[in-house]
C-alpha atoms as a PDB file:
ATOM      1  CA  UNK A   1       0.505 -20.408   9.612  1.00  0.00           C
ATOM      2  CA  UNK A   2      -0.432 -18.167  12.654  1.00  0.00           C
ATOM      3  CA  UNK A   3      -2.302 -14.825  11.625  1.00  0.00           C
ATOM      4  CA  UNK A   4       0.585 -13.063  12.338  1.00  0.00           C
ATOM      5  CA  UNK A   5       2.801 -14.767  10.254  1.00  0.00           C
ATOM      6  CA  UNK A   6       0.330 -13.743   7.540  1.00  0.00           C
ATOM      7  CA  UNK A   7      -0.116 -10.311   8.479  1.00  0.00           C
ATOM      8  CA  UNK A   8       3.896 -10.203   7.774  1.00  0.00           C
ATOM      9  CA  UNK A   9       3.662 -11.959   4.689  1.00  0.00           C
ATOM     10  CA  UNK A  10       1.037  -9.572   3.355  1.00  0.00           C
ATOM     11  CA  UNK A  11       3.212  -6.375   4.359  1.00  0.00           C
ATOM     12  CA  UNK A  12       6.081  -8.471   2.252  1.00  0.00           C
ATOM     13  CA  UNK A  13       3.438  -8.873  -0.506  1.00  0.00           C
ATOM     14  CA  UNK A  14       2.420  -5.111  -0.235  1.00  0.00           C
ATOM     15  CA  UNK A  15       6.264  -4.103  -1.091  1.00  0.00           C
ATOM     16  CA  UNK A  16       6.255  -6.589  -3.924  1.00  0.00           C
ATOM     17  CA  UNK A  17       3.240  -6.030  -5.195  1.00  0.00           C
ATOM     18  CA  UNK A  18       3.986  -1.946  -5.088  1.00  0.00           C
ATOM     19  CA  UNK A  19       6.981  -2.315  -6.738  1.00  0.00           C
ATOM     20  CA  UNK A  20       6.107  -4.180  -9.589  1.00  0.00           C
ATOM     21  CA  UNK A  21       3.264  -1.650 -10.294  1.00  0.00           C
ATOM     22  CA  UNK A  22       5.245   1.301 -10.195  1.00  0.00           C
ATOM     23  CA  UNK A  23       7.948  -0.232 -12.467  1.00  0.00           C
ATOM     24  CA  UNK A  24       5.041  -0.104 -14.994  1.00  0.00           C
ATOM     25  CA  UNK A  25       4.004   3.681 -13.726  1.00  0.00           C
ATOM     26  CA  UNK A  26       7.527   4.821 -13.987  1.00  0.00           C
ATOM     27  CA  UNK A  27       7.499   3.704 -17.715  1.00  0.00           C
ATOM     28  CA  UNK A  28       4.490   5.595 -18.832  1.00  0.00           C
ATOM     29  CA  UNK A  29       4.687   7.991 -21.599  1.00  0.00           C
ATOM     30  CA  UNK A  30       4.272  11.566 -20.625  1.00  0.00           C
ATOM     31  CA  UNK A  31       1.189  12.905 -19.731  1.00  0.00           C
ATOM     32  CA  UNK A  32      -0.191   9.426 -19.053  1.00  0.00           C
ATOM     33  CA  UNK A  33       0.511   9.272 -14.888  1.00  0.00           C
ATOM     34  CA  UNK A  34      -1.467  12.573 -15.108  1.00  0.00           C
ATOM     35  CA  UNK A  35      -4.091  11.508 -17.633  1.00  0.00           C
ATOM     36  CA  UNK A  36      -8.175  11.550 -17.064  1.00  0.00           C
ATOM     37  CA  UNK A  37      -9.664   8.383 -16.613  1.00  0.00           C
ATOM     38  CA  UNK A  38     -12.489   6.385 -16.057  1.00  0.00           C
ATOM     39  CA  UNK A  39     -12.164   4.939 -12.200  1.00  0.00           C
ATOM     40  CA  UNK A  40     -12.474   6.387  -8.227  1.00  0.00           C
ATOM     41  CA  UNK A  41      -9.962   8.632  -8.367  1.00  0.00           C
ATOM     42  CA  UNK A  42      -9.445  10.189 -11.836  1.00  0.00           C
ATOM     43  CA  UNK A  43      -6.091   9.569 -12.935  1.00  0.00           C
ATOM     44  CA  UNK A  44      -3.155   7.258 -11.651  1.00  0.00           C
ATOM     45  CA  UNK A  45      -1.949   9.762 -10.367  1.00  0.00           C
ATOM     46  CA  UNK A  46      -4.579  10.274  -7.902  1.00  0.00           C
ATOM     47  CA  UNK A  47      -5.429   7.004  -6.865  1.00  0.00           C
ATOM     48  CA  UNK A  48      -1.455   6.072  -6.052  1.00  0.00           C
ATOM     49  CA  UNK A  49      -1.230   9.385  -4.350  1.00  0.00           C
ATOM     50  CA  UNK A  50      -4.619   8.544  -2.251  1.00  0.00           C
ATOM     51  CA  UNK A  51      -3.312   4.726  -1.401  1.00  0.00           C
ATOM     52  CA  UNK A  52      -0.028   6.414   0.135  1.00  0.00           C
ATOM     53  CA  UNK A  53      -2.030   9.156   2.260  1.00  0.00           C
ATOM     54  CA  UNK A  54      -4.072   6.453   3.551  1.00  0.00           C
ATOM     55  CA  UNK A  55      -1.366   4.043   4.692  1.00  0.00           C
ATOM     56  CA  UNK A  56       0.236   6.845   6.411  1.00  0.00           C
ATOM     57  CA  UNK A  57      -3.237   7.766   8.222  1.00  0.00           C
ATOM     58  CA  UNK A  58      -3.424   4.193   9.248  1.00  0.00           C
ATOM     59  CA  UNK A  59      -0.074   3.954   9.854  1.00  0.00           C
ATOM     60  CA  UNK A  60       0.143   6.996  12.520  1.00  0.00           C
ATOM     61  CA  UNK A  61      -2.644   5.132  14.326  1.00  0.00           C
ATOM     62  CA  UNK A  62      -1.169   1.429  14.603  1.00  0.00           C
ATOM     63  CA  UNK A  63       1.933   3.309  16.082  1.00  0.00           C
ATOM     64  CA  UNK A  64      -0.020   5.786  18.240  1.00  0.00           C
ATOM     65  CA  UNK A  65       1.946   8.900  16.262  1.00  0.00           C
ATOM     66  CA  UNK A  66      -0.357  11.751  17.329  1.00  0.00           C
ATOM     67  CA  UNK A  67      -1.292  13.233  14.068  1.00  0.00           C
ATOM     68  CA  UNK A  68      -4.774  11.349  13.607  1.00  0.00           C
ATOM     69  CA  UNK A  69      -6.915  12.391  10.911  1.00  0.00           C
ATOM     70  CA  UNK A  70      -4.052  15.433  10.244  1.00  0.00           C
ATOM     71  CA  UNK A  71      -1.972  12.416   8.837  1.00  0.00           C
ATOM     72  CA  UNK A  72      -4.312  12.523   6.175  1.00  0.00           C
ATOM     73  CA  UNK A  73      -5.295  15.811   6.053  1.00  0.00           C
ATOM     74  CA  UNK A  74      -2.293  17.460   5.397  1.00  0.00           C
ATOM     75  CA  UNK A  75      -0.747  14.995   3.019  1.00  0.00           C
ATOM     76  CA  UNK A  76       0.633  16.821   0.379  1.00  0.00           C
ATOM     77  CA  UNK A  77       0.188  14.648  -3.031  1.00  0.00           C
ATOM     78  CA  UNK A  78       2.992  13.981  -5.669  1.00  0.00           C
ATOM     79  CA  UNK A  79       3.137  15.191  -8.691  1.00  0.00           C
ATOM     80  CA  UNK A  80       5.400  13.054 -10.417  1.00  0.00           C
ATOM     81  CA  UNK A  81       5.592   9.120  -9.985  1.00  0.00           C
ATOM     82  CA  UNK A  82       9.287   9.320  -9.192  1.00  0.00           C
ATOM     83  CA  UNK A  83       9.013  10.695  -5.828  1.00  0.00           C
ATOM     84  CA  UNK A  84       5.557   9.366  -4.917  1.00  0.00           C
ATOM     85  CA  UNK A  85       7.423   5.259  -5.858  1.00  0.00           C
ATOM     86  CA  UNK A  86       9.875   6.048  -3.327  1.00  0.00           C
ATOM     87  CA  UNK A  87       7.728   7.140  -0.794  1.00  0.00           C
ATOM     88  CA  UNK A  88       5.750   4.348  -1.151  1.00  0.00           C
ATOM     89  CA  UNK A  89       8.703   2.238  -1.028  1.00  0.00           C
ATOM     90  CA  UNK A  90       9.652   3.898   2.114  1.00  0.00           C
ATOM     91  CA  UNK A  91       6.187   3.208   4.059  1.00  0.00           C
ATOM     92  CA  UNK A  92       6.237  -0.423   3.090  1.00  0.00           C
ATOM     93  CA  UNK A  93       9.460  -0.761   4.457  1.00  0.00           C
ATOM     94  CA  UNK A  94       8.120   0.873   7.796  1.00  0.00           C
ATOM     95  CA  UNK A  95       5.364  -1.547   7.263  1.00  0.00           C
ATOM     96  CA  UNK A  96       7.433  -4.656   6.994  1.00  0.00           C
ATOM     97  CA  UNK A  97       9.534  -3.355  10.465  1.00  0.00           C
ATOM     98  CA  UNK A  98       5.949  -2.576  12.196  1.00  0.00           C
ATOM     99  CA  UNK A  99       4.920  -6.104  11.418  1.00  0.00           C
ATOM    100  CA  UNK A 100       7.937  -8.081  12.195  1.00  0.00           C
ATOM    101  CA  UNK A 101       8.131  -6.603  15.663  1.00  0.00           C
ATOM    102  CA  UNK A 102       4.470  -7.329  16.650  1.00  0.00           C
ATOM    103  CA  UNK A 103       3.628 -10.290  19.071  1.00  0.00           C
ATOM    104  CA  UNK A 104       0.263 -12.387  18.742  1.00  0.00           C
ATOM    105  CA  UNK A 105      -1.162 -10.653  21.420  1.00  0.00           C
ATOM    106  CA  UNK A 106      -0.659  -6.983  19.722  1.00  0.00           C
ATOM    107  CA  UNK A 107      -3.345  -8.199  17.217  1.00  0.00           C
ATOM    108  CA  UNK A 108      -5.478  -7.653  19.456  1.00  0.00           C
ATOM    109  CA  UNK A 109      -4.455  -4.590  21.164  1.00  0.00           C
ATOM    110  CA  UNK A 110      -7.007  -1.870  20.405  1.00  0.00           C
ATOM    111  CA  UNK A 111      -4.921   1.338  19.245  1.00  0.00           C
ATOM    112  CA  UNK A 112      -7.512   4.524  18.699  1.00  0.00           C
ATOM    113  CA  UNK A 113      -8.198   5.689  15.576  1.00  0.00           C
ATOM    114  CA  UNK A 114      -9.241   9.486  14.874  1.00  0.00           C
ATOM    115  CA  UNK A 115     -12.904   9.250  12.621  1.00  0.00           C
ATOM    116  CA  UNK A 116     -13.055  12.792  13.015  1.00  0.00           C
ATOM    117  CA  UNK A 117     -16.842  14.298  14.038  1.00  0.00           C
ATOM    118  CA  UNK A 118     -17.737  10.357  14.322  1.00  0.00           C
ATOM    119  CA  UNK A 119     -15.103  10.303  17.582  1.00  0.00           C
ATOM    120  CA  UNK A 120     -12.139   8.540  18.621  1.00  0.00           C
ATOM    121  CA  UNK A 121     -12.795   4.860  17.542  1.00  0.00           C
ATOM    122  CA  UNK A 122     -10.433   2.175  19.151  1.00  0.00           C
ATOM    123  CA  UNK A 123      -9.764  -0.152  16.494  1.00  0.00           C
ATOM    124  CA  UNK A 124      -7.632  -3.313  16.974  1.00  0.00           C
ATOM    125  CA  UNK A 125      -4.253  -3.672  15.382  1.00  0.00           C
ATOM    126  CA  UNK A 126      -5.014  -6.884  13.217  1.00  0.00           C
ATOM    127  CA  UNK A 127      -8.185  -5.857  12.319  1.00  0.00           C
ATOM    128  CA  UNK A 128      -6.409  -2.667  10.770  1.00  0.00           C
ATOM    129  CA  UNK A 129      -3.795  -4.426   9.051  1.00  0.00           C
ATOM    130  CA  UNK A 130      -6.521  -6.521   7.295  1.00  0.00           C
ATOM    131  CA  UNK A 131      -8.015  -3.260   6.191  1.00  0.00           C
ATOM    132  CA  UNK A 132      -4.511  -1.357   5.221  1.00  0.00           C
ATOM    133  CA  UNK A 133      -4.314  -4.605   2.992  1.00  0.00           C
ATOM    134  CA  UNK A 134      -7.534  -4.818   1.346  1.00  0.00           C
ATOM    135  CA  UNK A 135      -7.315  -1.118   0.455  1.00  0.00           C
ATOM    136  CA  UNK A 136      -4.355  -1.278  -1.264  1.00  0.00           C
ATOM    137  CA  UNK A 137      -4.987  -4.227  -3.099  1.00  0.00           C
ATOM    138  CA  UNK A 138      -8.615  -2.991  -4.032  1.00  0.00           C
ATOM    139  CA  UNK A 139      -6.770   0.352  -5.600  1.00  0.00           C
ATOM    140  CA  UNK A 140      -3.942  -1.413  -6.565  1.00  0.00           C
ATOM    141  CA  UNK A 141      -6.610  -3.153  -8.901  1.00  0.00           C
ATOM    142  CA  UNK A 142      -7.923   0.103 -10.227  1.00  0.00           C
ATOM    143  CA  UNK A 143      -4.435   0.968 -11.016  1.00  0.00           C
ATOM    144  CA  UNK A 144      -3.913  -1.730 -13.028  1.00  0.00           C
ATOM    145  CA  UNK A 145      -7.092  -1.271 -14.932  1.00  0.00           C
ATOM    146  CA  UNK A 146      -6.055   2.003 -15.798  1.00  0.00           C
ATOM    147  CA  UNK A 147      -2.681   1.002 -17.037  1.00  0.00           C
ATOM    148  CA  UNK A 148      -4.642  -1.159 -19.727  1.00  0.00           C
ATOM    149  CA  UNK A 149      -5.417   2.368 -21.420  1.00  0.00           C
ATOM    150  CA  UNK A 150      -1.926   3.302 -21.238  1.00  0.00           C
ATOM    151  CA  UNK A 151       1.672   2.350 -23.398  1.00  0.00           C
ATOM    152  CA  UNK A 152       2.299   0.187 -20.982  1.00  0.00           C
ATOM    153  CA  UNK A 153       0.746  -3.228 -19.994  1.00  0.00           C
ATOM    154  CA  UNK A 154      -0.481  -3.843 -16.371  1.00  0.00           C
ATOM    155  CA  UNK A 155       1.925  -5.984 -14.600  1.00  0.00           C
ATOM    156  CA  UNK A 156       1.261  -9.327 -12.740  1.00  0.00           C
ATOM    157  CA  UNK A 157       0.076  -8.511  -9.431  1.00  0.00           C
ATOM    158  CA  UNK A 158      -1.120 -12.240  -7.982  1.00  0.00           C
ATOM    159  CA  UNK A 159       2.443 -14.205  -7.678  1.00  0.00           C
ATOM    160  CA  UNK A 160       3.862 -14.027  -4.331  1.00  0.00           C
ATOM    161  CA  UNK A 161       2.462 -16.899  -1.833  1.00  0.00           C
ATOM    162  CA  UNK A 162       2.583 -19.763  -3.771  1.00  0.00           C
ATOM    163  CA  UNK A 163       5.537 -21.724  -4.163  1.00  0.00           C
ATOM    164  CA  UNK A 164       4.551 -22.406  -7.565  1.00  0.00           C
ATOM    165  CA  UNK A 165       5.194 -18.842  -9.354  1.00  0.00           C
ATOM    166  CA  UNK A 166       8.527 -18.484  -7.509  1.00  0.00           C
ATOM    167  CA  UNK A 167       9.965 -18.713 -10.700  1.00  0.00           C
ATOM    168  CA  UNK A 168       7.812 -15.495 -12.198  1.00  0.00           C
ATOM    169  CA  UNK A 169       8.958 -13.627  -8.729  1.00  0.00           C
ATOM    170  CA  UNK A 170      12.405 -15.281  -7.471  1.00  0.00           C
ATOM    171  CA  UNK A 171      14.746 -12.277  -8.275  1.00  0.00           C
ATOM    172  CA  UNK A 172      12.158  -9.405  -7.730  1.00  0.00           C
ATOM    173  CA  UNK A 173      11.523 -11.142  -3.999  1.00  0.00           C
ATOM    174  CA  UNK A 174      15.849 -11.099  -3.516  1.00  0.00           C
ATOM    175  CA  UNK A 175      16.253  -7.783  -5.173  1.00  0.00           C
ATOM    176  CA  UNK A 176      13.536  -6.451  -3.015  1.00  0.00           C
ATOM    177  CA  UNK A 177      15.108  -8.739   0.612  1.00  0.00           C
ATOM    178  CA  UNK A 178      11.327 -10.179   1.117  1.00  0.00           C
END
């Protein structure tokens, strides 16, 4: 498997992995997507809210879309889950699209990324993938921690590459065309 090939895989994972979390979110009692709680960011709420404003900072600079740190900046947080799962849904689509039409050689293509007083840093492509990934998957984590103090029981977030758990995935991954 070429790093590329994983890159895509990972933006397939990312969609998969989303989704089955916010099934969970979206069946929360009220007042529990809002709720205090012990982690980061201080509620679900927050910390799905802050993993969507950061994908679209990082995605306005892998496709050189002018905003820079404004991406981030002038996100304007959901309130409800309903809205903020869709939109979600909707960037790792985009993501899936942005992968899938890279070449080898854009992984190393050095895109610049807007770090505010600390400059315009050029960053390469892969290297930012790697990082969308990791964030996501590190607050995906706190996420799922939180759902533990919630009606509803965290969801299985580790069953996409192996061949193994395509039974636990199978119709989620054809529902979901990954």
């Amino acid at each position: 498997m070429t790093l590329l090939e994983h890159l895509r895989r990972m933006a397939r994972n990312n969609l998969w992995s989303n989704d089955r979390l916010y099934r969970a979110v979206l069946a929360l009692k009220p007042g529990e997507f809002e709720a205090g709680r012990t982690s980061f960011f201080p509620s679900i709420r927050e910390t799905l809210n802050h993993i969507l404003a950061v994908d679209l900072l990082y995605f306005d600079f892998l496709t050189d879309g002018g905003l820079g740190a404004a991406a981030y900046d002038d996100f304007v947080p959901f309130d409800g889950a309903t809205g903020l799962a869709a939109a979600q849904a909707d960037f790792d689509r985009k993501l899936i699209v942005f992968c899938d039409g890279l070449s080898e050689a854009d992984l190393d293509r050095r895109v610049i990324t807007d770090r505010r007083e600390d400059g315009m840093i050029p960053e390469k492509i892969g290297d930012i993938l790697a990082h969308v990934f990791l964030h996501d998957i590190h607050h995906r984590g706190q996420v799922h921690a939180m759902l533990s103090g919630t009606s509803v029981a965290p969801p299985q977030l580790d069953e996409f590459l192996l061949d193994y758990d395509i039974k636990l995935r199978k119709d989620e991954v054809e529902r979901l065309g990954v």
